[in-house]
Protein backbone atom coordinates (compact mmCIF):
# COMPACT_ATOMS: atom_id res chain seq x y z
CA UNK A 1 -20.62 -59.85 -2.14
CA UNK A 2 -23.00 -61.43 -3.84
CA UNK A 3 -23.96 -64.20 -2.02
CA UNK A 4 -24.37 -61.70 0.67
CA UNK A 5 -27.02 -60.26 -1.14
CA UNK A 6 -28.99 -63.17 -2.07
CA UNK A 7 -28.83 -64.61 1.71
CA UNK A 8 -29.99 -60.82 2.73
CA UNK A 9 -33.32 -61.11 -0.02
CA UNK A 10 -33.66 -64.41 1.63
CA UNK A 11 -33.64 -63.76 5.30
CA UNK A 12 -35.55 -60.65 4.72
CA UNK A 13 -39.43 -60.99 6.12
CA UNK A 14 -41.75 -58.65 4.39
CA UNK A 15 -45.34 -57.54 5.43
CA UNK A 16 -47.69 -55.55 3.82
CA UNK A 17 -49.26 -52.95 5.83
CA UNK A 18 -52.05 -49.82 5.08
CA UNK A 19 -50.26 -47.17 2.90
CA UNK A 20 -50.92 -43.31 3.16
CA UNK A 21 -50.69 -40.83 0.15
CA UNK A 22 -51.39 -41.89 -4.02
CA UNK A 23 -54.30 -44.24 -4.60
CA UNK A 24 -56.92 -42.59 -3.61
CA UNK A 25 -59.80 -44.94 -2.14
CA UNK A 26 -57.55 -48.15 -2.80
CA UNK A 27 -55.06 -46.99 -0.24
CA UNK A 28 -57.90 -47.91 2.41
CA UNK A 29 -58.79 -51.01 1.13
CA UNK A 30 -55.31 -52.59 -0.05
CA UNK A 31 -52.30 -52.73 2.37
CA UNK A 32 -50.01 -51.99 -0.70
CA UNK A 33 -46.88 -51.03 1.57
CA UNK A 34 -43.85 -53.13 2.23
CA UNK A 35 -42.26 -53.65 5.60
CA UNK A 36 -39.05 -55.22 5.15
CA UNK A 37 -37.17 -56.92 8.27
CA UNK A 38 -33.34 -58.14 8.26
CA UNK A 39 -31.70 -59.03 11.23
CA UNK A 40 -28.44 -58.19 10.35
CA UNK A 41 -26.97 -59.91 12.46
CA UNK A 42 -27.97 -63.62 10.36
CA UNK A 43 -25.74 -62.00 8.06
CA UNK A 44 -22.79 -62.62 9.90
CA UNK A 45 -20.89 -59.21 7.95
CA UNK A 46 -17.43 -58.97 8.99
CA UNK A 47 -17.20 -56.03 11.96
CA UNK A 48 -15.94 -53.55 9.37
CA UNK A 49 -19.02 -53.74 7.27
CA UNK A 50 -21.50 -53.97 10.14
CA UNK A 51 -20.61 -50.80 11.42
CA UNK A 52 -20.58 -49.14 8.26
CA UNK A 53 -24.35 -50.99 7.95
CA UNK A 54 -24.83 -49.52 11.01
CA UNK A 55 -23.95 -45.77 10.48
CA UNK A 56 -25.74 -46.08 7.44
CA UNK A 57 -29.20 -47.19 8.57
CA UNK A 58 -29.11 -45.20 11.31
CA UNK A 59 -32.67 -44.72 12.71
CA UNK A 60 -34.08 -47.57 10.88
CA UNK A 61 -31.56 -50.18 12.84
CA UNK A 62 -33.55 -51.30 16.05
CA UNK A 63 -31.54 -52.11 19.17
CA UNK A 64 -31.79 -55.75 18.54
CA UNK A 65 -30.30 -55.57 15.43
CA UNK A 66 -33.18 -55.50 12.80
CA UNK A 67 -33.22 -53.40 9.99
CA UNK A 68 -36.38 -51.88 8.95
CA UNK A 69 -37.29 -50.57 5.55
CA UNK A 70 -40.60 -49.66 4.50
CA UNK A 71 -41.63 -48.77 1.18
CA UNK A 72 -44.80 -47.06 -0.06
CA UNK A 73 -44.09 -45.10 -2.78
CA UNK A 74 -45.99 -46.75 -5.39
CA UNK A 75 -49.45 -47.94 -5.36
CA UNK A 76 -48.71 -51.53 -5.94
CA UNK A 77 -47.34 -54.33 -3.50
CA UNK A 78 -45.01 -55.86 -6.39
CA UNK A 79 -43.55 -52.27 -7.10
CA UNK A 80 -43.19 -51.42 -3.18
CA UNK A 81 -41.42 -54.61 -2.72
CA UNK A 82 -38.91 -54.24 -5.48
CA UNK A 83 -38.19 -50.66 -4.09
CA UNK A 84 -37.82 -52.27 -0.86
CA UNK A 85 -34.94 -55.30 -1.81
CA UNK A 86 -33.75 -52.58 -4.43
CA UNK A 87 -33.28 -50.24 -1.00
CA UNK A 88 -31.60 -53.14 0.54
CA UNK A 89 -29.28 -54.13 -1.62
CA UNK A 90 -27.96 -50.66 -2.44
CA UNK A 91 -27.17 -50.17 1.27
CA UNK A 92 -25.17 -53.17 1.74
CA UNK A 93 -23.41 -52.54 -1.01
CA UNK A 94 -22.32 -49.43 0.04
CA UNK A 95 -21.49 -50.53 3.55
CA UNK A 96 -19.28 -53.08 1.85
CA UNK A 97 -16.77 -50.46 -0.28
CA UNK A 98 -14.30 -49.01 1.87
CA UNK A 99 -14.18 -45.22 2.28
CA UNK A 100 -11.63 -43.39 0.81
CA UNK A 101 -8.85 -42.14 2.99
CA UNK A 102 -8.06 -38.80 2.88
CA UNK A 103 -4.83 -37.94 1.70
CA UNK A 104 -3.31 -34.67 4.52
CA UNK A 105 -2.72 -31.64 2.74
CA UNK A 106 0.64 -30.23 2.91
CA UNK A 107 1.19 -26.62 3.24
CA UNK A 108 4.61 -24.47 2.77
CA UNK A 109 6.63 -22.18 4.61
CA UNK A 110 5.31 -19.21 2.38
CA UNK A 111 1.74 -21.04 2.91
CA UNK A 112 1.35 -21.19 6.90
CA UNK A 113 3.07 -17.54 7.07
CA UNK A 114 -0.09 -16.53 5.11
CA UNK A 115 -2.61 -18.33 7.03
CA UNK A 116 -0.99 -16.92 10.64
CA UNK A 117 -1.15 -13.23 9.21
CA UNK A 118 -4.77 -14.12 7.82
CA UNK A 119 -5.52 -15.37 11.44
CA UNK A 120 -3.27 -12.59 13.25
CA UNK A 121 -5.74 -10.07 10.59
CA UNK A 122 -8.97 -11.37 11.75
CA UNK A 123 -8.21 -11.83 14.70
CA UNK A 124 -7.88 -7.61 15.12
CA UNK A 125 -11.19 -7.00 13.49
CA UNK A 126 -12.79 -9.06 15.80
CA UNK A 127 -11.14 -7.88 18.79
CA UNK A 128 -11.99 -4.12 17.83
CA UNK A 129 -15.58 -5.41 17.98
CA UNK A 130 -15.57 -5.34 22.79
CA UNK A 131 -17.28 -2.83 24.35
CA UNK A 132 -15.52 0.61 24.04
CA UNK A 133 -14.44 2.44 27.27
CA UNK A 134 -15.51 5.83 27.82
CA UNK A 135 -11.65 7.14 28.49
């Protein structure tokens, strides 16, 4: 897991581009944002993982396999670029534990009878709601 982390950091590009919001004049001046780019698939994750990596990144996956993070929250390149591999690295390591399965409920006799006559119940109130004929 590790490794996979440092060869991630390492593969990443980052470019600095014009940030919006805190800095006031500097912002115009300084490109202080990060843009950090990973093609994922240099990674060479095992399929499990790259489609949780996937599902995960969602809109910031491009078609050809890139992720894209951008970070621009602080007003300094070296603190937008640690949120950036900080970003990074939390997301692979969350595409790399396993989600929990879900263990099935198990309901009773006595159980179901209740949820039937809970359905059968609201099932009357909401058939009393149709249009009411004039007879």
């Amino acid at each position: 897991m590790r490794e996979v982390l440092d060869r991630a950091i390492a593969l990443a590009s980052e470019s600095f581009i014009a940030s919006a919001g805190p800095g006031g004049q500097n912002v115009n001046k300084v490109a202080t944002a990060v843009q950090l780019r990973l093609d994922i698939y240099a990674l060479r994750l095992p399929p499990a993982v790259f489609a949780r990596v996937r599902e995960l990144a969602g809109s910031r996956m491009t078609l050809r396999g890139e992720l894209v993070l951008t970070a621009r929250s602080f007003r300094t390149q070296e603190a937008n670029r640690a949120d950036a591999r900080k970003r990074l690295t939390e997301l692979l390591e969350e595409a790399h534990n396993l989600p929990e399965k879900r263990a099935k409920s198990r309901l009773n006799r006595v159980g179901k009878e209740q949820r039937i006559k809970g359905k059968k119940l609201r099932g009357s109130v909401k058939a009393g709601r149709g249009k009411v004929n004039p007879d």
